[in-house]
Protein backbone atom coordinates (compact mmCIF):
# COMPACT_ATOMS: atom_id res chain seq x y z
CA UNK A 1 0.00 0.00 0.00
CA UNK A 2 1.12 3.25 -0.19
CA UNK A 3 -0.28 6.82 0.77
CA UNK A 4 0.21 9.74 -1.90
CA UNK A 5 0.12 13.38 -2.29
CA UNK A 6 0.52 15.08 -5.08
CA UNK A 7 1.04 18.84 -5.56
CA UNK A 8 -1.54 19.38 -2.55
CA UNK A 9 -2.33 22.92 -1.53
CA UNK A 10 -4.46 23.35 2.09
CA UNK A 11 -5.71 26.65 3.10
CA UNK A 12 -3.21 28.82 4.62
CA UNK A 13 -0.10 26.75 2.53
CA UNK A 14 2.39 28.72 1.04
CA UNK A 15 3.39 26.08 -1.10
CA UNK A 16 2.02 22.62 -2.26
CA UNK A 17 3.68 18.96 -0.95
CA UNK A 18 3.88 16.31 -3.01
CA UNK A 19 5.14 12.72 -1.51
CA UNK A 20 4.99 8.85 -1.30
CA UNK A 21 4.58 7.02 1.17
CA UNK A 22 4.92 3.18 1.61
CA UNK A 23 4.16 0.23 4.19
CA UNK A 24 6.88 0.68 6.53
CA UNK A 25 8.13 4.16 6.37
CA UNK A 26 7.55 7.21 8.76
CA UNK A 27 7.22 10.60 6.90
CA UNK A 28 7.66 13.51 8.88
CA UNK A 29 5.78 16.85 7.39
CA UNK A 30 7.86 19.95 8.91
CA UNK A 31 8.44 23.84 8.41
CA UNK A 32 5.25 26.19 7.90
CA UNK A 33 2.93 26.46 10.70
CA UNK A 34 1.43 23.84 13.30
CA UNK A 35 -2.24 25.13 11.84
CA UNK A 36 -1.45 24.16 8.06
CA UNK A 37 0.34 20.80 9.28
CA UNK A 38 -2.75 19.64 11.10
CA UNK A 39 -5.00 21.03 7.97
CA UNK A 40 -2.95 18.80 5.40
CA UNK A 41 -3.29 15.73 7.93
CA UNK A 42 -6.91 16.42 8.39
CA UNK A 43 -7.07 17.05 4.22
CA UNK A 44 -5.31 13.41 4.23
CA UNK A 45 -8.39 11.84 5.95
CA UNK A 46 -11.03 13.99 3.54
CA UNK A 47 -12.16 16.08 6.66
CA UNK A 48 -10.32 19.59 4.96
CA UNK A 49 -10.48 20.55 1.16
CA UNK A 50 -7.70 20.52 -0.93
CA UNK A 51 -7.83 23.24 -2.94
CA UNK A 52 -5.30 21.62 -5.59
CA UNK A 53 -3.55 18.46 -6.12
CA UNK A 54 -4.85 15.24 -5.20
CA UNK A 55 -4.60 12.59 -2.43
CA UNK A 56 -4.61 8.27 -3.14
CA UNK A 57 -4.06 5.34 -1.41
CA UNK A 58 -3.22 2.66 -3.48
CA UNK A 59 -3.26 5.21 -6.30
CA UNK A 60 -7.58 5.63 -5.84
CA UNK A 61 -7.81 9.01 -5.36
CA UNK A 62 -9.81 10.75 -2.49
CA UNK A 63 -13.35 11.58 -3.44
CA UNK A 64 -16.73 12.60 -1.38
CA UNK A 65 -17.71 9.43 -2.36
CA UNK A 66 -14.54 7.83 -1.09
CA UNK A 67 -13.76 9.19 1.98
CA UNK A 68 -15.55 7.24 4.47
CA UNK A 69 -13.47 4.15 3.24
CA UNK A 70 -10.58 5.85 3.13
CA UNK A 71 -11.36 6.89 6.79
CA UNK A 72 -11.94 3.42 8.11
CA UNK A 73 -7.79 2.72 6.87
CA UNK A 74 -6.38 5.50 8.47
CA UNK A 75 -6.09 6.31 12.62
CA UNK A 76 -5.38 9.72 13.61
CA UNK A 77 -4.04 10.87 17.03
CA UNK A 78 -4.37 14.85 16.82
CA UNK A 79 -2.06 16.90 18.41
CA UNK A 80 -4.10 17.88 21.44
CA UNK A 81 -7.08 18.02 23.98
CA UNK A 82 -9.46 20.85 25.20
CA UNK A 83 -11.72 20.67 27.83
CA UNK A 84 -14.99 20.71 26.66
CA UNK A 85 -16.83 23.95 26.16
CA UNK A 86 -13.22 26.16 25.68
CA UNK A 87 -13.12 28.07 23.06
CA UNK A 88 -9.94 28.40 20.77
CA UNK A 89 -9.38 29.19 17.43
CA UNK A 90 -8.72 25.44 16.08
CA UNK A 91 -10.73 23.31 18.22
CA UNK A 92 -9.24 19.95 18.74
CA UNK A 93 -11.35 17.29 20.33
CA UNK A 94 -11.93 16.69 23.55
CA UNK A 95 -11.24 13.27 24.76
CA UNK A 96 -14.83 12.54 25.06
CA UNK A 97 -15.00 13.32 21.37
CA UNK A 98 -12.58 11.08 20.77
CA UNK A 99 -13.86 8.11 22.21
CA UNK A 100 -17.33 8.97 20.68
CA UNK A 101 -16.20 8.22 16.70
CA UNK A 102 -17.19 5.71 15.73
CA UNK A 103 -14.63 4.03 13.74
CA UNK A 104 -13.15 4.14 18.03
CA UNK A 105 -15.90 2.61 19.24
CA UNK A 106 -16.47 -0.10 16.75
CA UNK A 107 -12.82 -1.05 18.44
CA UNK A 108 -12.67 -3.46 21.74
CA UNK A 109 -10.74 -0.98 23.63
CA UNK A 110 -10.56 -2.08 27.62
CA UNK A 111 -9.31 0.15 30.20
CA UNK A 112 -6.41 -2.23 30.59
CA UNK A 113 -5.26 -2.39 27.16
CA UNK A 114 -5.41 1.16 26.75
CA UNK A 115 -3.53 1.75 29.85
CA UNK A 116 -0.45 -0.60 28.37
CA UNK A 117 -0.50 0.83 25.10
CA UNK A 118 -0.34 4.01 26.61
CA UNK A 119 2.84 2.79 28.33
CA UNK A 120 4.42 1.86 25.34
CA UNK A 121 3.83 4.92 23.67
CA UNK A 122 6.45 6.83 25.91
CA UNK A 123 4.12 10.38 26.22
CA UNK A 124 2.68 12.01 28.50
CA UNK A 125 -0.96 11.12 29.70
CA UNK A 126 -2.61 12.98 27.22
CA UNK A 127 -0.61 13.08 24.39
CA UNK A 128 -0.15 8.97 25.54
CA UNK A 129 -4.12 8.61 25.21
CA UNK A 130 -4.97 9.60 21.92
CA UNK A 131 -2.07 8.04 20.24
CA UNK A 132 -2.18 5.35 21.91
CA UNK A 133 -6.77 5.04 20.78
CA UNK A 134 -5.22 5.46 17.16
CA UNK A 135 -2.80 2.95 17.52
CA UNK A 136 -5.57 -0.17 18.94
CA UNK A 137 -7.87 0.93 15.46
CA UNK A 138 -4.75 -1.66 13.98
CA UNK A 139 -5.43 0.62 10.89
CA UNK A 140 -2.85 0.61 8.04
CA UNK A 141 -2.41 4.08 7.92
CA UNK A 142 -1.26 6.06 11.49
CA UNK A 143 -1.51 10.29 11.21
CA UNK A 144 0.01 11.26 14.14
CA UNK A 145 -0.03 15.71 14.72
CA UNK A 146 2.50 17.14 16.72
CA UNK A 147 3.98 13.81 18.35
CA UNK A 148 6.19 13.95 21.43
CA UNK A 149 9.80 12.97 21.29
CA UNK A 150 9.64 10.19 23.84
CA UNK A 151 6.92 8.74 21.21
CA UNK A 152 9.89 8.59 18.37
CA UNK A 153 10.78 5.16 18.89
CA UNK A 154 7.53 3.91 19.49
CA UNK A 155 6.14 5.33 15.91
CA UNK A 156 9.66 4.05 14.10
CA UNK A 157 8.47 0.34 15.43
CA UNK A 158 4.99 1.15 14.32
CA UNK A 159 6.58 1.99 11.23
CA UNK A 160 8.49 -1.50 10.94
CA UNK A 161 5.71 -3.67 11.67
CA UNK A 162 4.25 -2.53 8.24
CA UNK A 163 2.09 0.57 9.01
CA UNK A 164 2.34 3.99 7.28
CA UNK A 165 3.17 6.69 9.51
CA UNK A 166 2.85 10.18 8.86
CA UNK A 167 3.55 12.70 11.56
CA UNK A 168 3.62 16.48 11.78
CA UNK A 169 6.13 18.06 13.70
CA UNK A 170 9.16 20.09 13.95
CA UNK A 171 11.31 18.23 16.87
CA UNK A 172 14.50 17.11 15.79
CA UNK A 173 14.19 14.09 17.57
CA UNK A 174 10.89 13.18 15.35
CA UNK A 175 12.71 14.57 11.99
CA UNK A 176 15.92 11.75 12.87
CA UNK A 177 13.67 8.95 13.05
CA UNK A 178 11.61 9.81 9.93
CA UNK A 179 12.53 7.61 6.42
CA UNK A 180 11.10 11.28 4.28
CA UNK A 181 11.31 14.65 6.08
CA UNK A 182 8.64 17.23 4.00
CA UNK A 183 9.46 20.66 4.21
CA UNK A 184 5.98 22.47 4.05
């Protein structure tokens, strides 16, 4: 399998990204802003429009039509929580929200096997959460915004047991691990 973009342009991009991705292989999107990072991972998932290029798995590009099976190949983890009811400019979602999508709860998730694949993950509690929710959706495609470095090593093995990983982030412990750094 492998996860393409080509010439994409998000709103707020400078520039468009093109890249290939295969089974096995971390790409790490960098430069640019935090905002237009998360938008391109969120435009990888059909929940943002591209307003040029295209992107494919298995070289099917994503449609309206498509993007609900897309979805159900890809995990994301985004890069944070809010409490519910704050306000902020980009809302991420709460962990409730999380846990209420239903591609996560069509996923036998205990409270133990959450709790040791938060372990593994190497982040903090949050962070360690909603990577770790992601990660038990076994999906062949892991988005991961704005990962901690203690998570490096965790996504690299995620990586070699034949998932594509795609994170956003600018930490140069991240960018080392990554297979394809993207400048944005």
């Amino acid at each position: 399998m492998l996860l393409e973009l080509n010439d994409v342009l998000v709103e707020g991009a400078e520039k468009t990204v093109s890249m290939i991705v295969r089974d096995r292989q971390v790409a790490c999107l960098t430069g640019g802003t935090q905002g237009v990072r998360s938008q391109l991972l969120l435009a990888m998932l059909g929940l943002v429009e591209v307003k040029s290029g295209f992107v494919s798995i298995g070289g099917e590009p994503l449609s309206r039509k498509n993007a609900r099976t897309f979805r159900k190949m890809m995990a994301y983890a985004p890069s944070e929580l809010v409490a519910d009811g704050e306000v902020t400019v980009y809302e991420p979602p709460t962990v409730q929200d999380v846990f209420n999508l239903k591609a996560n709860r069509d996923v036998p998730i205990s409270n133990g096997i959450l709790a040791e694949e938060m372990k593994r993950t190497g982040a903090s509690h949050d962070k360690a959460q909603l990577l770790a929710v992601a990660v038990l959706r076994k999906c062949p495609v892991l988005l991961v915004d704005s990962p901690e470095a203690a998570s490096a090593d965790y996504l690299r093995h995620l990586a070699d047991e034949g998932r594509i990983v795609v994170v956003a982030s600018d930490d140069e412990t991240v960018l080392r691990m990554a297979d394809e750094v993207i400048e944005m």
